[in-house]
Protein backbone atom coordinates (compact mmCIF):
# COMPACT_ATOMS: atom_id res chain seq x y z
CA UNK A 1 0.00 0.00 0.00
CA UNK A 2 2.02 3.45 -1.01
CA UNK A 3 2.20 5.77 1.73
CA UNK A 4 -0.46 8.23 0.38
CA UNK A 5 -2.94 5.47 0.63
CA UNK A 6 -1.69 4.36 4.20
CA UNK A 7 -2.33 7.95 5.35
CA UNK A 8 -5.79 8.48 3.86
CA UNK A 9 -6.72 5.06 5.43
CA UNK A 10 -5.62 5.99 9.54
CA UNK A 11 -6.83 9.46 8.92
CA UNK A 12 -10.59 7.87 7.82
CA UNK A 13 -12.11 7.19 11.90
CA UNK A 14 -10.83 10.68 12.63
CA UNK A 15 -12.41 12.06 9.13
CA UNK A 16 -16.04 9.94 10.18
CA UNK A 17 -15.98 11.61 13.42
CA UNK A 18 -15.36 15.24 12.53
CA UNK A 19 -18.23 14.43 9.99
CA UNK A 20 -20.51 12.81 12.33
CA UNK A 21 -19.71 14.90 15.76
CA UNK A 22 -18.17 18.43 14.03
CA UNK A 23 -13.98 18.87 15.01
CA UNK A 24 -15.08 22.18 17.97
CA UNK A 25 -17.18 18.86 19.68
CA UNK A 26 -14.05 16.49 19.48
CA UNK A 27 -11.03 18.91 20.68
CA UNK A 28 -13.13 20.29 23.68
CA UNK A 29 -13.73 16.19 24.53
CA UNK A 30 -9.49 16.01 24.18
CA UNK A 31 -9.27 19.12 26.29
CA UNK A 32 -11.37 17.97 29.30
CA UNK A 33 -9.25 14.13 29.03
CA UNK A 34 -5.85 16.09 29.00
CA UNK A 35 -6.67 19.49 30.98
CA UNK A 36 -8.49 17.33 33.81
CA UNK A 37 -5.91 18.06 36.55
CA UNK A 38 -5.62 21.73 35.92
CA UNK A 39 -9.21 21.99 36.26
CA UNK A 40 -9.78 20.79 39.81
CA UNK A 41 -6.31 22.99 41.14
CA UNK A 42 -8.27 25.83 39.71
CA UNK A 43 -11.45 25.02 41.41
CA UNK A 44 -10.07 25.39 44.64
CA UNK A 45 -8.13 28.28 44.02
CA UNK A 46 -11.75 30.06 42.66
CA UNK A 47 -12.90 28.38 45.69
CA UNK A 48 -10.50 30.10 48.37
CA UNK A 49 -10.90 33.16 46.46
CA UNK A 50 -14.55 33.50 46.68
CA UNK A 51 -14.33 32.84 50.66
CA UNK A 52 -11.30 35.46 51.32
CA UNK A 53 -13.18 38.19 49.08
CA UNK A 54 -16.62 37.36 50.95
CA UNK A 55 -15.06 37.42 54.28
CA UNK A 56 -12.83 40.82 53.26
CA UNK A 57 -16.10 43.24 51.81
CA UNK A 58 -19.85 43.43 51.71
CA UNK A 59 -20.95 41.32 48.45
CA UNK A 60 -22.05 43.80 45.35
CA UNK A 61 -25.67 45.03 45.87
CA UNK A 62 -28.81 42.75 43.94
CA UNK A 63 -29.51 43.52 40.91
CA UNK A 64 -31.73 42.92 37.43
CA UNK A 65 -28.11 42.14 35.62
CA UNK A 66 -24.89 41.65 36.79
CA UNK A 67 -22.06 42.65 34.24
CA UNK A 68 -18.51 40.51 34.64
CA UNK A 69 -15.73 42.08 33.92
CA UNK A 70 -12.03 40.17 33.36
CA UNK A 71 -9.21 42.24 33.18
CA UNK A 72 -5.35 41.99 33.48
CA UNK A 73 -2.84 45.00 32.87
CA UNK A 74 -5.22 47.10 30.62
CA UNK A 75 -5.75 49.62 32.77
CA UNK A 76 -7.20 52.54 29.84
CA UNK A 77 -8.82 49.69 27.89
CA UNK A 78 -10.72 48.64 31.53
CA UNK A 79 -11.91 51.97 32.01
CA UNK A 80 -13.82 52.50 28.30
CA UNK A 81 -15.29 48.94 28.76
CA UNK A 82 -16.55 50.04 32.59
CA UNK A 83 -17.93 53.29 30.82
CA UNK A 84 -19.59 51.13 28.11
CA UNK A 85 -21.23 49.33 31.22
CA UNK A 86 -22.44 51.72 33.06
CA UNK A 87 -23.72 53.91 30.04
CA UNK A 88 -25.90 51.21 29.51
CA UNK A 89 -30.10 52.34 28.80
CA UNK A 90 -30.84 49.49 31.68
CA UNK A 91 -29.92 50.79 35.14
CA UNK A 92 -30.62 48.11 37.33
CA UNK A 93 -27.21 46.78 37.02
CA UNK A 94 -24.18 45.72 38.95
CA UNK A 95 -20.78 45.94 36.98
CA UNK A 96 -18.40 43.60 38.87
CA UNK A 97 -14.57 43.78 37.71
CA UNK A 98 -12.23 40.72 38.74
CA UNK A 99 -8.74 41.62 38.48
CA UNK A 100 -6.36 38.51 37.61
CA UNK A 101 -3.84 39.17 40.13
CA UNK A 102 -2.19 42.43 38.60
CA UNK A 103 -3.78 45.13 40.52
CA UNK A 104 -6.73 47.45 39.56
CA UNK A 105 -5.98 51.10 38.66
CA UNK A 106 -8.10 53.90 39.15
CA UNK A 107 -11.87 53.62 38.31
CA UNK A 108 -15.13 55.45 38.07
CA UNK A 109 -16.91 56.55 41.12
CA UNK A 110 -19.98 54.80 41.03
CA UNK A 111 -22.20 52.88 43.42
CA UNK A 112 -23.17 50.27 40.89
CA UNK A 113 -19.43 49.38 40.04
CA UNK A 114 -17.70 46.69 42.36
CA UNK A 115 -14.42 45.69 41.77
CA UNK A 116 -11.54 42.92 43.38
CA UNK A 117 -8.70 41.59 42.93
CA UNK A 118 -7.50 37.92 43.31
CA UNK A 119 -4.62 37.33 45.13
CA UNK A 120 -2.38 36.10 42.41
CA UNK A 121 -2.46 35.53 38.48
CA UNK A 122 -4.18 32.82 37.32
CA UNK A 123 -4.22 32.73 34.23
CA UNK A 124 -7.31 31.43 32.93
CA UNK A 125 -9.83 33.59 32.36
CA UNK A 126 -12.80 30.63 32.73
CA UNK A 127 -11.84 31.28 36.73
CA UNK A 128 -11.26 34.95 37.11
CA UNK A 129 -15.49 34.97 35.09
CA UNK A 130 -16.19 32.87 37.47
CA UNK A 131 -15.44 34.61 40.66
CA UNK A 132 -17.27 37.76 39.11
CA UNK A 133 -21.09 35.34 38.44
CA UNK A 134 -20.69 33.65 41.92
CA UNK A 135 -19.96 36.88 43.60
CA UNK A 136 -23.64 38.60 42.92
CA UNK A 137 -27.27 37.67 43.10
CA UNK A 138 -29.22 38.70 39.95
CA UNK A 139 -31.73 37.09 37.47
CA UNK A 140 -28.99 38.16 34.35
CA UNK A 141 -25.63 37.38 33.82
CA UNK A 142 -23.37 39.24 30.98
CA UNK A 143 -20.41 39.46 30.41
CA UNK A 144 -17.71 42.07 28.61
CA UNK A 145 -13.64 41.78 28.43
CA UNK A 146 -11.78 44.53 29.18
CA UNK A 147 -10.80 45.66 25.77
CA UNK A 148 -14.33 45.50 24.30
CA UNK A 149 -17.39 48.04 24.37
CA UNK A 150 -20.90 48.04 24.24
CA UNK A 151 -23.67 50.49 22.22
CA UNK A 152 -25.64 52.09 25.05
CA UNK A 153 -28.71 49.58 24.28
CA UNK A 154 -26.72 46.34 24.43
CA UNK A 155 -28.56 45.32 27.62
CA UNK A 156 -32.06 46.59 26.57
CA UNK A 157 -31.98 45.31 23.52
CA UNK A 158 -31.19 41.17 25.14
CA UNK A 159 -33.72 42.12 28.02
CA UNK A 160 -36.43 42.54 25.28
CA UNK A 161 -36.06 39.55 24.06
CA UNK A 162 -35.18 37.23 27.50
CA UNK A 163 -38.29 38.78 29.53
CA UNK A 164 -41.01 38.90 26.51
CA UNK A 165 -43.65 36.19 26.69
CA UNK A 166 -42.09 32.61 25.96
CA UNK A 167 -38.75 34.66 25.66
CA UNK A 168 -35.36 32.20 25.60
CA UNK A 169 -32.85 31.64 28.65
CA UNK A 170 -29.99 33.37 26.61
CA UNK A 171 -29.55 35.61 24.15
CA UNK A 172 -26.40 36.75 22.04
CA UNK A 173 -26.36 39.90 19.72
CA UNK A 174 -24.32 40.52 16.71
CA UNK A 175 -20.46 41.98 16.83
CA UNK A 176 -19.31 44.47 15.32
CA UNK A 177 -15.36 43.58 14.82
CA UNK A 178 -12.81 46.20 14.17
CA UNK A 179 -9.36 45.91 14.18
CA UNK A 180 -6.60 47.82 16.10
CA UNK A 181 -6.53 50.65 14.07
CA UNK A 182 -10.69 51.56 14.30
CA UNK A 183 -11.44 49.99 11.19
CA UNK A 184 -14.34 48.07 11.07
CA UNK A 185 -13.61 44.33 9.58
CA UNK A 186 -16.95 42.75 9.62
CA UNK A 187 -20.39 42.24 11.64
CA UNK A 188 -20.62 38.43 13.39
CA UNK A 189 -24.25 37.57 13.45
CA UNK A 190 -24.96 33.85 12.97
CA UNK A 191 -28.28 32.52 13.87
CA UNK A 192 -28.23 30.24 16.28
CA UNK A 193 -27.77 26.00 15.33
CA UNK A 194 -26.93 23.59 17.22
CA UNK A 195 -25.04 21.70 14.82
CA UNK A 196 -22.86 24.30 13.17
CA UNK A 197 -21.60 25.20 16.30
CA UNK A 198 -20.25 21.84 16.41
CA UNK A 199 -18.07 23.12 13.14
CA UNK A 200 -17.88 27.12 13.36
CA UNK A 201 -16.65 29.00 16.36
CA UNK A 202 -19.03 31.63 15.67
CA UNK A 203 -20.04 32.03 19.67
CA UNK A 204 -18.51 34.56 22.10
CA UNK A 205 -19.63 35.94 25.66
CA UNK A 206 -19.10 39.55 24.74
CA UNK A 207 -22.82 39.28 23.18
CA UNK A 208 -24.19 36.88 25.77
CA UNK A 209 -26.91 37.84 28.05
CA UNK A 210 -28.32 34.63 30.59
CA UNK A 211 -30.41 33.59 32.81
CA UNK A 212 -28.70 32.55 35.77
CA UNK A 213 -28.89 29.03 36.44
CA UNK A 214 -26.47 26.04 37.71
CA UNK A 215 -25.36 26.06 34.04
CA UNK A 216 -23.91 29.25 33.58
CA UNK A 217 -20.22 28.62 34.62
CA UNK A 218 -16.76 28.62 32.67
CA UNK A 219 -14.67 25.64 32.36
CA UNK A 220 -11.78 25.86 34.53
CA UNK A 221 -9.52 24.33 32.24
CA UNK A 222 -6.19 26.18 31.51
CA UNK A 223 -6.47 26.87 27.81
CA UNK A 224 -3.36 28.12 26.46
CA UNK A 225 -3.84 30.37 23.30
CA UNK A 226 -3.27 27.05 21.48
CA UNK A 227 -6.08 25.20 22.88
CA UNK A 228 -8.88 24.95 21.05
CA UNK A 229 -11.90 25.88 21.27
CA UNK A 230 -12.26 28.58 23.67
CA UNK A 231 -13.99 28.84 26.83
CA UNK A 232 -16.81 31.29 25.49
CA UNK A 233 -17.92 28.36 23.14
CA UNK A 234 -17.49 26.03 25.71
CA UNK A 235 -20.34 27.86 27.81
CA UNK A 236 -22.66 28.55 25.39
CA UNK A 237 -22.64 25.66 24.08
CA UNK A 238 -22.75 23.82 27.45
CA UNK A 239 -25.52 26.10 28.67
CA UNK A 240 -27.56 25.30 25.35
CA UNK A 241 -28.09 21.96 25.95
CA UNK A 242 -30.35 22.29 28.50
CA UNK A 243 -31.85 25.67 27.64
CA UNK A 244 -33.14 27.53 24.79
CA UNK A 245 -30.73 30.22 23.17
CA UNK A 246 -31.77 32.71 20.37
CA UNK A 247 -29.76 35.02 18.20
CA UNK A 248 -31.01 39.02 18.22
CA UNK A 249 -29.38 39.91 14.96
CA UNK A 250 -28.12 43.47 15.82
CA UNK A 251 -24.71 44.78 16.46
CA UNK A 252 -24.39 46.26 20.04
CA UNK A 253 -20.65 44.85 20.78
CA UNK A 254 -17.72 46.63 19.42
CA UNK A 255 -15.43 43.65 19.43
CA UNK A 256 -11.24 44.54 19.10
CA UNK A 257 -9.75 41.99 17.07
CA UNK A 258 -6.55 41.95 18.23
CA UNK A 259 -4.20 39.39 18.26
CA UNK A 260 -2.87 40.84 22.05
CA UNK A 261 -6.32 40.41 23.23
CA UNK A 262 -8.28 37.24 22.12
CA UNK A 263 -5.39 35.43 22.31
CA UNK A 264 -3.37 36.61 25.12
CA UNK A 265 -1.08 34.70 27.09
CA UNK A 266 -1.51 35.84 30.59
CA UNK A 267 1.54 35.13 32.28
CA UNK A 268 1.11 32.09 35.45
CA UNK A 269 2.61 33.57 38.79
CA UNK A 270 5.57 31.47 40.25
């Protein structure tokens, strides 16, 4: 058999299953097999985080959505994503920022912004998301990183859709993706399916609004910028299974495509 042939034939399971399951589906099963350990360290790190910040400061006040907010070292790019936040049409909000470890520089004075620090760099963003949901009490969960911004009726415009009659559990908008120089590239919106999201990475949090539920949680596993997919897909995805998700075809995310930002490496502490 010539060594074309040979190839072709011990590629053909792998080729059935990327057919049959989509390839997103079969690298996130490889991730959770090979990332295992790292998840559970990181549990209990998010774990003793959550209990030192509870014991250390009142929890952020109740309220109709709770906006999460990652950040590491981006101090100007943190402070237009807060604005974006709290300029939103929908006031009953809390905007919670979770500084990785690096220290939080100066930010608005505000009653509805809340913001910590962990006590060292993690590195994975999945926990540092995490901290921000299971610190506050609200019926909504969204979420923005700290180099993205939202149009003023972001919130509204998800709300609309979540709380009207036989409304979904989650919603995502469109993005609006520009690069680093302010240009605009292109405008994300794919409806919602099931099965292409098995194929197309087409899902991000940046333009997810949720119901809060037991579902809505990160993976903990420590994806380097070579791991594939990412954790965004990974939780809408997840959440989907068990809930119903709709698309609301409009951009109100102004989404940085940056190779510094949706794939940074965030540096582990020693």
């Amino acid at each position: 058999m010539s060594a074309p042939r040979t190839r072709r034939v011990a590629r053909a399971p792998w080729t059935l299953l990327k057919a049959l399951c989509g390839w997103l589906v079969l690298f996130e099963a490889r991730n959770k097999i090979l990332l295992a350990p790292s998840a559970l360290r990181l549990r209990r790190t998010e774990n003793a985080e959550l209990r030192r910040l509870a014991a250390a400061a009142p929890a952020p006040p109740p309220a109709l959505v709770a906006t999460v907010i990652a950040t590491h070292r981006r101090p100007e790019a943190l402070r237009a994503a807060v604005r974006s936040a709290l300029e939103q049409t929908v006031r009953d909000q809390v905007v919670v920022v979770v500084d990785d470890g690096a220290g939080l520089p100066e930010l608005p004075a505000d009653p509805r912004l809340f913001a910590v620090s962990l006590t060292r760099n993690t590195g994975v963003a999945g926990v540092v998301r995490n901290v921000g949901i299971r610190l506050t009490r609200s019926r909504y969960v969204a979420f923005l990183d700290d180099d993205n911004r939202w149009e003023p009726d972001h919130l509204e415009r998800a709300l609309a859709v979540l709380d009207a009659p036989g409304g979904p559990d989650g919603v995502y908008t469109a993005l609006r993706r520009v690069l680093p120089d302010g240009t605009e590239r292109d405008i994300l919106s794919v409806p919602w399916d099931r099965r292409r999201s098995a194929r197309e990475a087409f899902l991000d949090t940046n333009a997810f609004v949720a119901r809060r539920t037991r579902a809505l949680h990160f993976s903990r596993l420590r994806r380097t910028p070579e791991v594939l997919p990412r954790e965004d897909w990974e939780l809408i995805r997840r959440y989907a299974r068990r809930h119903r998700v709709r698309h609301v075809p409009h951009p109100t995310v102004r989404y940085l495509m940056n190779p510094a930002s949706f794939y940074t490496r965030w540096p582990r502490s020693r």
